[in-house]
PDB file of N, CA and C in Angstrom:
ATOM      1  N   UNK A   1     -18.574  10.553   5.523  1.00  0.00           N
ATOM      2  CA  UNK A   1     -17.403   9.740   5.168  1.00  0.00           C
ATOM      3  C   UNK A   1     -17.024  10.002   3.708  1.00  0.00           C
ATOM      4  N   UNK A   2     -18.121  10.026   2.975  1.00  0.00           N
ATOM      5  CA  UNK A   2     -17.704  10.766   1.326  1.00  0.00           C
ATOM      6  C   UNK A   2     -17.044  11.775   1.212  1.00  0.00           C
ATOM      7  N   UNK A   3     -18.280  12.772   1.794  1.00  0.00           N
ATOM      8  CA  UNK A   3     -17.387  14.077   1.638  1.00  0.00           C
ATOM      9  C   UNK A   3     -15.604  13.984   1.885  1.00  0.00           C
ATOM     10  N   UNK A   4     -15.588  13.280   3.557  1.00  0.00           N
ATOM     11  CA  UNK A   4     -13.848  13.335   3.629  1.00  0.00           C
ATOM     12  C   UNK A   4     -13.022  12.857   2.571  1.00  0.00           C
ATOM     13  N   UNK A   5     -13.114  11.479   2.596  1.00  0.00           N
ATOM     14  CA  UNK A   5     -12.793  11.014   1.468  1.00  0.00           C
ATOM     15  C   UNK A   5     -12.578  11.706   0.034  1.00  0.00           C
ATOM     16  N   UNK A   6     -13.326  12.345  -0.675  1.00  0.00           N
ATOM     17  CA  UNK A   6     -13.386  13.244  -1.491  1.00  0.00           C
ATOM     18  C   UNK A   6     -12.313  14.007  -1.507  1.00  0.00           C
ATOM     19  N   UNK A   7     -11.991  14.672  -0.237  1.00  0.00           N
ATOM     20  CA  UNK A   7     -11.592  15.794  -0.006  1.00  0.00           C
ATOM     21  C   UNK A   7     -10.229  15.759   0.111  1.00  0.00           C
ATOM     22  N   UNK A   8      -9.633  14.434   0.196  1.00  0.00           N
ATOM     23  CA  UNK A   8      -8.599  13.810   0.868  1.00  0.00           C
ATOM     24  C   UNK A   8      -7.867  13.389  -1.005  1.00  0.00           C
ATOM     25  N   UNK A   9      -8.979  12.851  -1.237  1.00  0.00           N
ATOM     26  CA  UNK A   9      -8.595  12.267  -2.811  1.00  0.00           C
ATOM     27  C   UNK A   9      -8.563  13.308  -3.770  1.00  0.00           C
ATOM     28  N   UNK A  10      -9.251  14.339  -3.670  1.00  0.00           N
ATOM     29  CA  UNK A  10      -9.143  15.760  -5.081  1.00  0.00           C
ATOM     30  C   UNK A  10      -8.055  15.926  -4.870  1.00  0.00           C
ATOM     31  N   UNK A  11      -7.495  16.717  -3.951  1.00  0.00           N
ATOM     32  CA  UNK A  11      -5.943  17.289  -4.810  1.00  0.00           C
ATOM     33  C   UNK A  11      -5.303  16.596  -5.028  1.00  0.00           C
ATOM     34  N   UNK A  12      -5.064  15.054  -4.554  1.00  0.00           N
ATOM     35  CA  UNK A  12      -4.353  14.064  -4.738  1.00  0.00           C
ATOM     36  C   UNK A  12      -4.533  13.752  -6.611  1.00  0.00           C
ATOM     37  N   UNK A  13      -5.652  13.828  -6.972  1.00  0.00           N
ATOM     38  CA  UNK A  13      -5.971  13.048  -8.166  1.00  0.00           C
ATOM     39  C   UNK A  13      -5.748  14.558  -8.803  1.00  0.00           C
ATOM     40  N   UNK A  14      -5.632  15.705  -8.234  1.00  0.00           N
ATOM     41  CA  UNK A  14      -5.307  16.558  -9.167  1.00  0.00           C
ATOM     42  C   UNK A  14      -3.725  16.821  -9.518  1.00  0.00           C
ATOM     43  N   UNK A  15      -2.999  16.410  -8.362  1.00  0.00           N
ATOM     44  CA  UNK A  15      -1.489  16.430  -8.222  1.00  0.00           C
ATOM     45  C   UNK A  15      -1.127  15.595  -9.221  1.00  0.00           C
ATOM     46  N   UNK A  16      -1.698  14.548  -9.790  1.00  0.00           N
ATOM     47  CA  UNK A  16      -1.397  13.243 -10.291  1.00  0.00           C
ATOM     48  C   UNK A  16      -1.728  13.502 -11.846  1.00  0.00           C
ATOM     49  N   UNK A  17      -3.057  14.077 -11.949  1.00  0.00           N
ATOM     50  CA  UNK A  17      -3.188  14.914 -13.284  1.00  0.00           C
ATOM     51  C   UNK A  17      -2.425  15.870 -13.695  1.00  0.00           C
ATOM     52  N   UNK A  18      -1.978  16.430 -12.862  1.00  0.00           N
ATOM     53  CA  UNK A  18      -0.988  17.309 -13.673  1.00  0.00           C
ATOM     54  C   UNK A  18       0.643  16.659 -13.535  1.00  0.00           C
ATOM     55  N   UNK A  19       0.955  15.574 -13.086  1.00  0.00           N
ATOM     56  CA  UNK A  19       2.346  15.138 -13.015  1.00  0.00           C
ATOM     57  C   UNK A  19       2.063  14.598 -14.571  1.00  0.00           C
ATOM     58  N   UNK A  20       0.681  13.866 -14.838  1.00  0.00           N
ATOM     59  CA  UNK A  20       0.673  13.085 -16.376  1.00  0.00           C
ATOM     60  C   UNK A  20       0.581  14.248 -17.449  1.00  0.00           C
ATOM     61  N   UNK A  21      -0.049  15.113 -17.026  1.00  0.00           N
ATOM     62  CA  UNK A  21       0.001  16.244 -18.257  1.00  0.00           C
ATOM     63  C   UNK A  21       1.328  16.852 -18.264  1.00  0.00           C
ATOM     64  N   UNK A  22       2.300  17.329 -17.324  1.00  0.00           N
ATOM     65  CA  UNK A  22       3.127  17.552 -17.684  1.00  0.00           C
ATOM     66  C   UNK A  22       4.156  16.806 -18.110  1.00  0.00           C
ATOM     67  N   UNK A  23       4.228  15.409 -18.269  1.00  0.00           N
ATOM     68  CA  UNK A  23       4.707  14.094 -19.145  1.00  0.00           C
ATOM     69  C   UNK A  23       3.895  13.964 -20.320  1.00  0.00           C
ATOM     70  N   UNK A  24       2.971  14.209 -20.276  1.00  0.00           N
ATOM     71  CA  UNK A  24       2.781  14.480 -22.108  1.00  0.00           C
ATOM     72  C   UNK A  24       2.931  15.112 -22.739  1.00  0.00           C
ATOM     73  N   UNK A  25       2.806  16.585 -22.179  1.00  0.00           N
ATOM     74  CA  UNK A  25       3.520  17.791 -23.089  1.00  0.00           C
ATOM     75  C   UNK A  25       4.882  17.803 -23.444  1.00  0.00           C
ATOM     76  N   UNK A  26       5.412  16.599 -22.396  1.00  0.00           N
ATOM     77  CA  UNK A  26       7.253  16.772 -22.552  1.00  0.00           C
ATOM     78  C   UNK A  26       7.550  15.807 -23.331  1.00  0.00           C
ATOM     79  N   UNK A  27       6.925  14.463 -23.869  1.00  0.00           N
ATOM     80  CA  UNK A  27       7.016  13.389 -24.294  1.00  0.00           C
ATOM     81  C   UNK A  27       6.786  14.524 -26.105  1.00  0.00           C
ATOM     82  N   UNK A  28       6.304  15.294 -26.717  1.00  0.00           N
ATOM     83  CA  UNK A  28       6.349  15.348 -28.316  1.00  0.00           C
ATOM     84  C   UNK A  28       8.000  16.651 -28.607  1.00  0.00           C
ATOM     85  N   UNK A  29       7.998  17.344 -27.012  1.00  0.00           N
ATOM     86  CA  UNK A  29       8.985  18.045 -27.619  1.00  0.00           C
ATOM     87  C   UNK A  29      10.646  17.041 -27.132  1.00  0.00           C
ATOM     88  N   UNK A  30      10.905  16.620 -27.935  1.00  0.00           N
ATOM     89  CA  UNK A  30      12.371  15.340 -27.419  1.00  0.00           C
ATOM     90  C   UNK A  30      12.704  16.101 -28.777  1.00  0.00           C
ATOM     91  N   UNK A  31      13.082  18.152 -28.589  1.00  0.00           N
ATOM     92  CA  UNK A  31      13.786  18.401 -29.552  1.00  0.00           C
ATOM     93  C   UNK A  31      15.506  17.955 -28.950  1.00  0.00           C
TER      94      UNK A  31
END
């Protein structure tokens, strides 16, 4: 049940990490 779970939640929490990283890199350049 972990493993699935896991498996179900990584790319999710990785999709989500990179939606916030690419909102922070965009948040200092407001040239």
């Amino acid at each position: 049940m972990r493993a699935r779970y896991m498996r179900i939640t990584g790319p999710m929490l990785r999709k989500v990490a990179r939606q916030i990283g690419e909102a922070l890199w965009e948040l200092p350049g407001t040239d």
